[in-house]
N, C-alpha and C. Protein backbone atom coordinates (compact mmCIF):
# COMPACT_ATOMS: atom_id res chain seq x y z
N UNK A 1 116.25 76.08 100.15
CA UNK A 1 117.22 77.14 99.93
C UNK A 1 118.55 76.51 99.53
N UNK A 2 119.17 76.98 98.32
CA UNK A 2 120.31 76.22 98.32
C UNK A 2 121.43 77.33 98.78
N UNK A 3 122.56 76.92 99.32
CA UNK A 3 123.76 77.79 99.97
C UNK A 3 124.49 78.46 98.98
N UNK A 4 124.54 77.87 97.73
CA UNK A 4 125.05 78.97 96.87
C UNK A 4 124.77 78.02 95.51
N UNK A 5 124.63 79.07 94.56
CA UNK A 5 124.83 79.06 92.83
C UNK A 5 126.33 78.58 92.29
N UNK A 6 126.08 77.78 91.32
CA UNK A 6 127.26 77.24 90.70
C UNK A 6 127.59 78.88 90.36
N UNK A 7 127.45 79.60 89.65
CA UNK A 7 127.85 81.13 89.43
C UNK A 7 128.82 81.54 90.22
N UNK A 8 128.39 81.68 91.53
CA UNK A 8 128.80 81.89 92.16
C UNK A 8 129.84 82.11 93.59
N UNK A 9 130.74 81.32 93.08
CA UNK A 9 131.82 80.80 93.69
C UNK A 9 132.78 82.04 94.29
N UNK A 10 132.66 81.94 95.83
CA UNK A 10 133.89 82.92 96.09
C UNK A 10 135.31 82.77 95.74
N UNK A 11 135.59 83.58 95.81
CA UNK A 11 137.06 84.36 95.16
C UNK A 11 137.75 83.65 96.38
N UNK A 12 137.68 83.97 97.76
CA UNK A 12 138.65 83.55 99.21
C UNK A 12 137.74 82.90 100.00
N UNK A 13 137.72 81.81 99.28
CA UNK A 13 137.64 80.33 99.63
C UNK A 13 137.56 79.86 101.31
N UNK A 14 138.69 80.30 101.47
CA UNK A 14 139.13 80.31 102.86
C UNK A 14 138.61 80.91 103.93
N UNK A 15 137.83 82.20 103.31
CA UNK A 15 136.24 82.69 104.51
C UNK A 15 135.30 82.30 103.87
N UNK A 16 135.05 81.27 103.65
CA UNK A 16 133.89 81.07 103.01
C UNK A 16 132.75 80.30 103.98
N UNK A 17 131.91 80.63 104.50
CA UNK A 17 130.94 79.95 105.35
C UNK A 17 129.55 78.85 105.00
N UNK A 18 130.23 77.78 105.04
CA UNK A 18 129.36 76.81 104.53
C UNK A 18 128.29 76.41 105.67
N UNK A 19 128.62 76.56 106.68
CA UNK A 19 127.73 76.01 108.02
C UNK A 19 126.25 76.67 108.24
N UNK A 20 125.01 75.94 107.47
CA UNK A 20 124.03 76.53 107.71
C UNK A 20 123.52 77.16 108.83
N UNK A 21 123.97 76.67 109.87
CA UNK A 21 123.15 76.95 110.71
C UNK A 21 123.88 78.29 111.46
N UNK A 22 125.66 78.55 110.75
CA UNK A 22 126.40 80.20 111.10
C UNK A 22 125.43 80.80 110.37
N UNK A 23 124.83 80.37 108.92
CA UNK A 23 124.02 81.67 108.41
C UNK A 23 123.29 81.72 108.74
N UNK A 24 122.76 81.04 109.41
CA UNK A 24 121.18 81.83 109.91
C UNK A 24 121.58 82.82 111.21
N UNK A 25 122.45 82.37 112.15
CA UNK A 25 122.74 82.62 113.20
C UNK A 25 123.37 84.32 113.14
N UNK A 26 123.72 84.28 111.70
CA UNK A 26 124.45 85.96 111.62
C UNK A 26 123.25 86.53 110.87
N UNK A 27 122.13 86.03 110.20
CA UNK A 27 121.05 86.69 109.95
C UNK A 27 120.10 87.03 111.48
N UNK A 28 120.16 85.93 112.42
CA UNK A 28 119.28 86.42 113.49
C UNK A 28 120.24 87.54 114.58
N UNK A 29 120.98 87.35 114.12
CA UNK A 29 121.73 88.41 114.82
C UNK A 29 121.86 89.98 114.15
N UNK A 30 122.31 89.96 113.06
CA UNK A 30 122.65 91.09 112.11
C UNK A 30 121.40 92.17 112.70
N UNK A 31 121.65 93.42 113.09
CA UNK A 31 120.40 94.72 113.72
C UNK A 31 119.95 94.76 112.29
N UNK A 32 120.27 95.18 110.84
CA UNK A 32 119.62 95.62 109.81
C UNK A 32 120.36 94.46 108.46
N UNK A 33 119.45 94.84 108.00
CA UNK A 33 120.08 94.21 106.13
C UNK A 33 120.01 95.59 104.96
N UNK A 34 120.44 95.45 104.06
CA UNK A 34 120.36 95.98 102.85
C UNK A 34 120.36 95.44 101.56
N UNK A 35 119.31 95.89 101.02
CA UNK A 35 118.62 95.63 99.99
C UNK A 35 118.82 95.97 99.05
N UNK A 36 118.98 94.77 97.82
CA UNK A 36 118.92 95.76 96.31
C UNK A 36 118.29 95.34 95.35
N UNK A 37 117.45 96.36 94.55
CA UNK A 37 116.50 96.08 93.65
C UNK A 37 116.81 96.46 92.29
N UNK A 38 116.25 95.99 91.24
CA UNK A 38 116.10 96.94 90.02
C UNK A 38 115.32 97.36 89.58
N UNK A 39 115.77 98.60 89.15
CA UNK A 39 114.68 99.52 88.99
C UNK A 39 114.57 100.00 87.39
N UNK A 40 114.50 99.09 86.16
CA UNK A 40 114.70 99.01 85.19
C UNK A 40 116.43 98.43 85.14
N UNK A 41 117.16 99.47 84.83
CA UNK A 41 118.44 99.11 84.39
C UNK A 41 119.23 100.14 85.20
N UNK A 42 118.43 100.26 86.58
CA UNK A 42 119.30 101.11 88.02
C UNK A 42 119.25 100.38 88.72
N UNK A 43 120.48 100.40 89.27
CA UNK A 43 120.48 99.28 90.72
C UNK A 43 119.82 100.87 91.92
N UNK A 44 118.96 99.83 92.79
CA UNK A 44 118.62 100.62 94.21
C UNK A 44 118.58 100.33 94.85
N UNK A 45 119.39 100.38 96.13
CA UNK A 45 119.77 99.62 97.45
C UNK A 45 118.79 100.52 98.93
N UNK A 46 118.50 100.12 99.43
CA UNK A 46 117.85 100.05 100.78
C UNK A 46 118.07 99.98 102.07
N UNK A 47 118.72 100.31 103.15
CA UNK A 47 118.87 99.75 105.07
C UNK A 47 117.23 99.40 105.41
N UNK A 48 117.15 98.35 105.54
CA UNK A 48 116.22 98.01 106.40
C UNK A 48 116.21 97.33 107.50
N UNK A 49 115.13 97.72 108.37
CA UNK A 49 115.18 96.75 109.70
C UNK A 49 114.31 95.38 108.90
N UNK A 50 114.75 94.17 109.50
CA UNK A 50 114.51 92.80 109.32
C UNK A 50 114.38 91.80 110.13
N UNK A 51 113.53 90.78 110.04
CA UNK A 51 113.58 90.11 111.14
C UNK A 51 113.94 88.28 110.00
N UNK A 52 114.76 87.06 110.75
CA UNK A 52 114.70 86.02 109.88
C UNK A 52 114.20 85.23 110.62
N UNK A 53 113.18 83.97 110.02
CA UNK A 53 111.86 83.50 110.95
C UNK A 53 111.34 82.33 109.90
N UNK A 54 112.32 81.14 109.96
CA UNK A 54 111.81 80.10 109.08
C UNK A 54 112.32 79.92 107.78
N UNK A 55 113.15 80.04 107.96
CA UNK A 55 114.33 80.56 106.50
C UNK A 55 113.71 81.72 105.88
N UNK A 56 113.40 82.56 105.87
CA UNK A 56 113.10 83.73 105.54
C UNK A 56 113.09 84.66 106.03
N UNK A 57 113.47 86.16 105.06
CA UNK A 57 113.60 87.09 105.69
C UNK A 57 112.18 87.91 105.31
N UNK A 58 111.94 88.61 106.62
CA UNK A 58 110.94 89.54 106.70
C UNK A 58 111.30 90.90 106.95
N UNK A 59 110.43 92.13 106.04
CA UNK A 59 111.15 93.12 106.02
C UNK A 59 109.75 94.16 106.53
N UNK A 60 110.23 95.14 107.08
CA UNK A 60 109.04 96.29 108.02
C UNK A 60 109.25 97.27 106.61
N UNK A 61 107.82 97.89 106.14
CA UNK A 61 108.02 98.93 105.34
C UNK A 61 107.06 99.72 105.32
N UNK A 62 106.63 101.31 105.08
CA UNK A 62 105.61 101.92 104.56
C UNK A 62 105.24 101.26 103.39
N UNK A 63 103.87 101.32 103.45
CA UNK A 63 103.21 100.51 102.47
C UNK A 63 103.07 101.22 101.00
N UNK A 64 104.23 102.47 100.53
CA UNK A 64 104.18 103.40 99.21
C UNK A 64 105.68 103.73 99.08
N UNK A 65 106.39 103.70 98.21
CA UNK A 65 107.54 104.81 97.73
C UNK A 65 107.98 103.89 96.76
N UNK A 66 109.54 104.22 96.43
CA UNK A 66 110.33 103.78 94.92
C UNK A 66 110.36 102.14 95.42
N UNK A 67 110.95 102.01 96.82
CA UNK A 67 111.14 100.32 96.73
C UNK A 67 110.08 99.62 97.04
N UNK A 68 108.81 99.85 97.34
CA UNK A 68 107.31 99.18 97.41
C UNK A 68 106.59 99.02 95.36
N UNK A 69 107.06 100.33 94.51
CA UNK A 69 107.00 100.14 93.39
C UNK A 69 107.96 99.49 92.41
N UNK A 70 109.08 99.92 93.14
CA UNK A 70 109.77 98.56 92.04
C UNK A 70 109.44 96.81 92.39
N UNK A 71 109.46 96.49 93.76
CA UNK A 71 108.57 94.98 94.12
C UNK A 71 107.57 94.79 93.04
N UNK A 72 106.37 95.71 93.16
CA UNK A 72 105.39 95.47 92.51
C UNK A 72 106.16 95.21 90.86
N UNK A 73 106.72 95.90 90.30
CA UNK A 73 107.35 95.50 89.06
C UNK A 73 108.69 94.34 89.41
N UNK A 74 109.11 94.20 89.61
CA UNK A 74 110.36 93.16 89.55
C UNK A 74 110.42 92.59 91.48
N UNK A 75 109.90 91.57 91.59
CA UNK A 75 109.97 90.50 92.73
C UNK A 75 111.61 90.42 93.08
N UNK A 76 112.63 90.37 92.00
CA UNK A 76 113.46 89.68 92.56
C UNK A 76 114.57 90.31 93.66
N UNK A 77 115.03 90.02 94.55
CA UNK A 77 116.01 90.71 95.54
C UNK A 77 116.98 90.14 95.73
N UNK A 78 117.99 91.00 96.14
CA UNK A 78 119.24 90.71 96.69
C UNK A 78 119.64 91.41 98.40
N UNK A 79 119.70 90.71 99.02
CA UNK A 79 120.13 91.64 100.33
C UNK A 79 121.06 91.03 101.11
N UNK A 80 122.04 91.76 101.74
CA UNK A 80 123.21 91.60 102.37
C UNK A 80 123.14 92.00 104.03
N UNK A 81 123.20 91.64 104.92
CA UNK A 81 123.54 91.42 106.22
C UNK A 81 124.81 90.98 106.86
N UNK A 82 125.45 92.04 107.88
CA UNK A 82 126.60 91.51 108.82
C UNK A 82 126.66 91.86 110.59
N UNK A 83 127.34 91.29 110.75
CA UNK A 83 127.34 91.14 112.81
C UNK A 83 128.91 91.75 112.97
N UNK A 84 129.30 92.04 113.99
CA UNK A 84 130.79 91.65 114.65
C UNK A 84 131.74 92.73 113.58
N UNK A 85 131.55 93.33 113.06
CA UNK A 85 132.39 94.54 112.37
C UNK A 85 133.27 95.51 113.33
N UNK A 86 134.43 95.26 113.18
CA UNK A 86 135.49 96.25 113.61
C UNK A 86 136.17 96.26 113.07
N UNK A 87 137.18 97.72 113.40
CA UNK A 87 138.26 98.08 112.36
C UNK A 87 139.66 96.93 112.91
N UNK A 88 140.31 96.70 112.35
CA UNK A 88 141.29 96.09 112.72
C UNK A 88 142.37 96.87 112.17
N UNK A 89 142.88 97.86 113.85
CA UNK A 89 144.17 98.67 112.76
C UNK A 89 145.29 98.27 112.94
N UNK A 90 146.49 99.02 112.60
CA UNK A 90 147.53 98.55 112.19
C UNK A 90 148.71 99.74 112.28
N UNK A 91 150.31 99.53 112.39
CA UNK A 91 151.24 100.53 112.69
C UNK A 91 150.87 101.47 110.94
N UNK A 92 151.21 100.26 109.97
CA UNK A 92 150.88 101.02 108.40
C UNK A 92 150.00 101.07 107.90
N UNK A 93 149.46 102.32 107.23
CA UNK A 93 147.99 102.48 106.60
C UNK A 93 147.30 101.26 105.35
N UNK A 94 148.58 100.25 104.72
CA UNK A 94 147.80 99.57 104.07
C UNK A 94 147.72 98.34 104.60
N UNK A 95 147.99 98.11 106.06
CA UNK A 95 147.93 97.07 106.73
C UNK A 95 146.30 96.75 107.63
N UNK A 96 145.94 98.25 107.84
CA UNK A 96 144.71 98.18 108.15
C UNK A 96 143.19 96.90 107.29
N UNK A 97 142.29 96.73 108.30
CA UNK A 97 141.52 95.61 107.81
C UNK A 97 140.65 95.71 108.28
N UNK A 98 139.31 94.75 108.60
CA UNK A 98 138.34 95.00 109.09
C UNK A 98 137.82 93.30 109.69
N UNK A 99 137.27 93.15 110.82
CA UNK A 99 136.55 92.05 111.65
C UNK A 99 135.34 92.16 110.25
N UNK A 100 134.59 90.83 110.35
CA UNK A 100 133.26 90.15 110.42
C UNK A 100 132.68 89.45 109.72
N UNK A 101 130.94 89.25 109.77
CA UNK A 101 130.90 88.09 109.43
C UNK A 101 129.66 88.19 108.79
N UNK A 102 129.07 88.03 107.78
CA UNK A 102 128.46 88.50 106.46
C UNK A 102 127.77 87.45 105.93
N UNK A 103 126.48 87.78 105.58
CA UNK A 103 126.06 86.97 104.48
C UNK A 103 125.34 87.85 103.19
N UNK A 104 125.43 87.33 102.12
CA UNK A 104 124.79 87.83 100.82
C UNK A 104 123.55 86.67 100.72
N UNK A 105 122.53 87.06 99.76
CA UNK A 105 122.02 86.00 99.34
C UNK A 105 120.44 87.23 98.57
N UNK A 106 119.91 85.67 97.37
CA UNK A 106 118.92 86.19 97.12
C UNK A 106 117.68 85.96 97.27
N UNK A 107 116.30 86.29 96.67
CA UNK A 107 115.54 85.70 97.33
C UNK A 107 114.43 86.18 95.99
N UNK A 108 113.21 85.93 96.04
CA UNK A 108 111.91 86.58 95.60
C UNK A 108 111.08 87.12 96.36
N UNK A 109 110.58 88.53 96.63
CA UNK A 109 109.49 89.00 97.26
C UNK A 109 108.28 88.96 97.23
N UNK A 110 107.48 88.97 98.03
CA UNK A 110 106.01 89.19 98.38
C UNK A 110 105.70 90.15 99.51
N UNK A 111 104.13 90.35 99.20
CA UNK A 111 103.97 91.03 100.28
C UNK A 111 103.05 90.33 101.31
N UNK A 112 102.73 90.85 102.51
CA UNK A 112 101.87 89.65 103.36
C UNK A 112 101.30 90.08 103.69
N UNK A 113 99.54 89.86 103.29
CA UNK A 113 98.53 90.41 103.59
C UNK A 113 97.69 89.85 104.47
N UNK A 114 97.68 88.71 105.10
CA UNK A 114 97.18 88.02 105.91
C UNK A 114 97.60 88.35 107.03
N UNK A 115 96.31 89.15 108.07
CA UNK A 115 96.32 90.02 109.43
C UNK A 115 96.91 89.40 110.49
N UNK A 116 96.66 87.67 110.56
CA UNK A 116 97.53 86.83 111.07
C UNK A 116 98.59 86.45 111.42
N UNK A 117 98.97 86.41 109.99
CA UNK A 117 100.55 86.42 109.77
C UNK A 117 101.55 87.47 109.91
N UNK A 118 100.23 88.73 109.54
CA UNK A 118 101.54 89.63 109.92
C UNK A 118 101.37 90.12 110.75
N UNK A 119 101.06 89.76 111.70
CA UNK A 119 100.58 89.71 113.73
C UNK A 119 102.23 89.06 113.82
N UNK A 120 102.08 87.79 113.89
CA UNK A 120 103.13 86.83 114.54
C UNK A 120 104.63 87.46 113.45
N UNK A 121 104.68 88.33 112.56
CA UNK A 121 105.83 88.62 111.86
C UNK A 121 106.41 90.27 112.53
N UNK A 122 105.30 91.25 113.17
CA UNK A 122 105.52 92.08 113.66
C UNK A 122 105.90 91.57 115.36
N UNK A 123 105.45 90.54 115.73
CA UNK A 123 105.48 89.89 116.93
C UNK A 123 107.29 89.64 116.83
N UNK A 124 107.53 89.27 116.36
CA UNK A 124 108.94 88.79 115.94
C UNK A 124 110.02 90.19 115.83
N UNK A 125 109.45 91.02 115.11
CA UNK A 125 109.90 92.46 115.08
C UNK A 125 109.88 93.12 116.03
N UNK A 126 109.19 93.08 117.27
CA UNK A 126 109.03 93.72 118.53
C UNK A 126 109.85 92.81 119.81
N UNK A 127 109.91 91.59 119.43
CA UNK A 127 111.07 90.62 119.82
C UNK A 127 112.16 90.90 119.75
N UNK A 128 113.10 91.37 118.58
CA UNK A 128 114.15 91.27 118.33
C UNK A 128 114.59 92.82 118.53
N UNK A 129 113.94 94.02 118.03
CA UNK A 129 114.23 95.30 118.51
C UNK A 129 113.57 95.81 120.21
N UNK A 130 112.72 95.05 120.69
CA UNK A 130 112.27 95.97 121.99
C UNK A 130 112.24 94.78 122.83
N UNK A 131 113.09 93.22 122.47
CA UNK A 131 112.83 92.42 123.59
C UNK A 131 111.54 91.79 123.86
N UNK A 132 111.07 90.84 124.31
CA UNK A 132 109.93 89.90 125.13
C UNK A 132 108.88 90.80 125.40
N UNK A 133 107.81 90.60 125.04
CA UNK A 133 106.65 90.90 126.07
C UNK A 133 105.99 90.69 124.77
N UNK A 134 104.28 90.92 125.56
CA UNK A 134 103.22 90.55 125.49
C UNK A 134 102.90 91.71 124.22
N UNK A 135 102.98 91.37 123.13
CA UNK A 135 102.29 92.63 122.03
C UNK A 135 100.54 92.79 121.64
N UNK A 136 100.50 93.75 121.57
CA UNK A 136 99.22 93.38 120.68
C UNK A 136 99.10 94.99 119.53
N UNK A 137 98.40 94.81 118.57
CA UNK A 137 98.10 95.66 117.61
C UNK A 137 96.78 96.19 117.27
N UNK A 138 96.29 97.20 116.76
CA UNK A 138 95.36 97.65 116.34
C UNK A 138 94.92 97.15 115.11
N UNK A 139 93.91 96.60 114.77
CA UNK A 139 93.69 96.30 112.87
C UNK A 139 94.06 97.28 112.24
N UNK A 140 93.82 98.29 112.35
CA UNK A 140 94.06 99.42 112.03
C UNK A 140 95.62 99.85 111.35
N UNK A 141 96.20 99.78 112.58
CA UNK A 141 98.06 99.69 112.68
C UNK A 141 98.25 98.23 111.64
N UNK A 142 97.88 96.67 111.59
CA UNK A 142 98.20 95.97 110.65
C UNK A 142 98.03 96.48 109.51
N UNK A 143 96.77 96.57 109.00
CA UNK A 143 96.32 97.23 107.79
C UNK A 143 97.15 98.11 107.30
N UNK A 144 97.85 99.22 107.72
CA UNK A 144 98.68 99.89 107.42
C UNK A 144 99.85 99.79 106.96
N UNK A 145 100.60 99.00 108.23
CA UNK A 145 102.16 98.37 107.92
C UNK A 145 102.12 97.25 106.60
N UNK A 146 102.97 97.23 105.90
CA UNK A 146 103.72 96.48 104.67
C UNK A 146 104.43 95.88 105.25
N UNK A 147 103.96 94.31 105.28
CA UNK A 147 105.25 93.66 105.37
C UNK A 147 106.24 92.63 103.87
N UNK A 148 106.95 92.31 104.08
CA UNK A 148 107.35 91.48 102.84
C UNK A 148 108.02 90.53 103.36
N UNK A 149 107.70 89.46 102.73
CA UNK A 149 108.18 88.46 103.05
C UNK A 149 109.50 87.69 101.54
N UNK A 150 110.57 87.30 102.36
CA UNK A 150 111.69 87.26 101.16
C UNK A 150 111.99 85.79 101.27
N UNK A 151 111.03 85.33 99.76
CA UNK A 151 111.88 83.55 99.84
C UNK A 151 112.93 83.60 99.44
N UNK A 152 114.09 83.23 100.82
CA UNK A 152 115.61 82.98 99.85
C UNK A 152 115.95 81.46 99.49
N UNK A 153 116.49 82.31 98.34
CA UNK A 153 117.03 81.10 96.97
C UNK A 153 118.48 80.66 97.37
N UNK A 154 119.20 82.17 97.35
CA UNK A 154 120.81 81.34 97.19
C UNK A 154 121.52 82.34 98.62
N UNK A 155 122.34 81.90 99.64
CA UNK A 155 122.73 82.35 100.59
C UNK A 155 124.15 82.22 100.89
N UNK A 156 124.91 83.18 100.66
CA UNK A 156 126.74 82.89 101.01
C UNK A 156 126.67 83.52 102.55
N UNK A 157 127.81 82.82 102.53
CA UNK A 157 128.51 83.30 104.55
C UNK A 157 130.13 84.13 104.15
N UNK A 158 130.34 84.57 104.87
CA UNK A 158 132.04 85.55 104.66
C UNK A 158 132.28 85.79 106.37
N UNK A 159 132.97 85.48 106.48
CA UNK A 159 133.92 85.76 108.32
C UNK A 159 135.43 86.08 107.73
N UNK A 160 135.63 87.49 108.05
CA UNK A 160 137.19 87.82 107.52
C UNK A 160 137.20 88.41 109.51
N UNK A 161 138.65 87.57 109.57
CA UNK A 161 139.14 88.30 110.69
C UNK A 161 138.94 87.77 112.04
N UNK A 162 138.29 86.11 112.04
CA UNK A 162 137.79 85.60 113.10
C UNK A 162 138.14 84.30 112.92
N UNK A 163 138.98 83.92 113.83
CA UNK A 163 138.98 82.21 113.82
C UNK A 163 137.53 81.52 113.74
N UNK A 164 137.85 80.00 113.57
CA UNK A 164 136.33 79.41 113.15
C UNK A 164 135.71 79.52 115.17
N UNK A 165 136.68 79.11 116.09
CA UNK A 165 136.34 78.81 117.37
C UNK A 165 135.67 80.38 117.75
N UNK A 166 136.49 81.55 117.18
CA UNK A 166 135.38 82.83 117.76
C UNK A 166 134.52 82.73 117.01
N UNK A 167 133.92 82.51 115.85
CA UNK A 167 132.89 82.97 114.97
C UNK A 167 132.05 81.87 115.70
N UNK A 168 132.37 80.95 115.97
CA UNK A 168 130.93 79.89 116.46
C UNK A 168 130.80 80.39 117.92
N UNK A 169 131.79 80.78 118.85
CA UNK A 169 131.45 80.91 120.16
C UNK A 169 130.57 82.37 120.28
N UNK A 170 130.76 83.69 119.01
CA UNK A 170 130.16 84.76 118.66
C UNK A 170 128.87 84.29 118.89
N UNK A 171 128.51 83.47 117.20
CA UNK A 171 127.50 83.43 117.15
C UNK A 171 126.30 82.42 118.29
N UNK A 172 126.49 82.30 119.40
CA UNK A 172 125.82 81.13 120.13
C UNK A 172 124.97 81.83 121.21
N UNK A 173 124.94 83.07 121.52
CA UNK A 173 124.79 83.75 121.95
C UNK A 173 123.30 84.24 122.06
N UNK A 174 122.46 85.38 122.26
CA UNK A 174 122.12 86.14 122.07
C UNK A 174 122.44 87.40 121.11
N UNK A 175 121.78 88.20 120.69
CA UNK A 175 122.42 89.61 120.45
C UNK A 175 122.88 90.28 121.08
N UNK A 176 124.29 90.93 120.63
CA UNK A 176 124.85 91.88 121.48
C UNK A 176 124.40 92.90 122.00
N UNK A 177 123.04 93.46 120.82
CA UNK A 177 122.96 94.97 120.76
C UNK A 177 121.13 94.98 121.70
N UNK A 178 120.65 93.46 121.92
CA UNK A 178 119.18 93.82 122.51
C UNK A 178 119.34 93.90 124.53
């Protein structure tokens, strides 16, 4: 995975998060991501629940609609994830701002059809939204669920509003929200 594209150079430098291991840490944290695809010459964006598990992101889906058919036509993705968002207000209205800590990045999709794999990827999904325990599934229930699996290519970090000492002591944690 490389951390970013010559292209792609942020604008404010100065939140710019180079520390691999903050981005993963605000991907295993982040509750959802959002997604964007093309859909010919329409952009179409997505909330999904996600889980990240080996440098990659894994995504829960019905296995039919517009963003299961545009995959099948165009692999490539973009999805964005953030943690720690608050308003940061202020006495004057254009002084107002906002906490947190963000990553962009892209990736290529697949889907994962191996009953195995997507055992230990829903295992991970029942981890991170319902906590520890012992899962098990129906073939039935695998067979059904879509999962996708997202190789990412290029990955930026953004922390507006947090010294470097809170953003690392943030992220060291657990999740706030399990």
């Amino acid at each position: 995975m490389r951390l970013w594209a010559q292209h792609l150079a942020m604008r404010r430098q100065d939140k710019e998060i180079t520390d691999s291991s903050l981005l993963s840490a605000i991907l295993e944290e982040a509750f959802a991501c959002r997604i964007g695809l093309a859909d010919g010459d329409m952009p179409y964006v997505v909330p999904m629940n996600f889980v990240y598990s080996g440098g990659r992101l894994y995504l829960h889906s019905a296995g039919e609609g517009r963003k299961i058919e545009i995959l099948k036509r165009n692999n490539r993705i973009c999805f964005e994830a953030e943690t720690g968002v608050a308003l940061v207000r202020s006495e004057k209205a254009c002084d107002f701002s906002a906490r947190y800590l963000s990553v962009i990045g892209t990736g290529t999709a697949s889907f994962v059809t191996d009953l195995p794999e997507k055992s230990r990827v829903i295992d991970r999904f029942m981890e991170k939204y319902a906590g520890p325990g012992a899962w098990s599934y129906p073939e039935a229930a695998l067979r059904a669920v879509t999962v996708i699996c997202v190789d990412i290519e290029t990955l930026t970090g953004k922390a507006s509003g947090y010294t470097e000492a809170e953003m690392r002591r943030r992220l060291t944690g657990r999740p706030k929200w399990v």
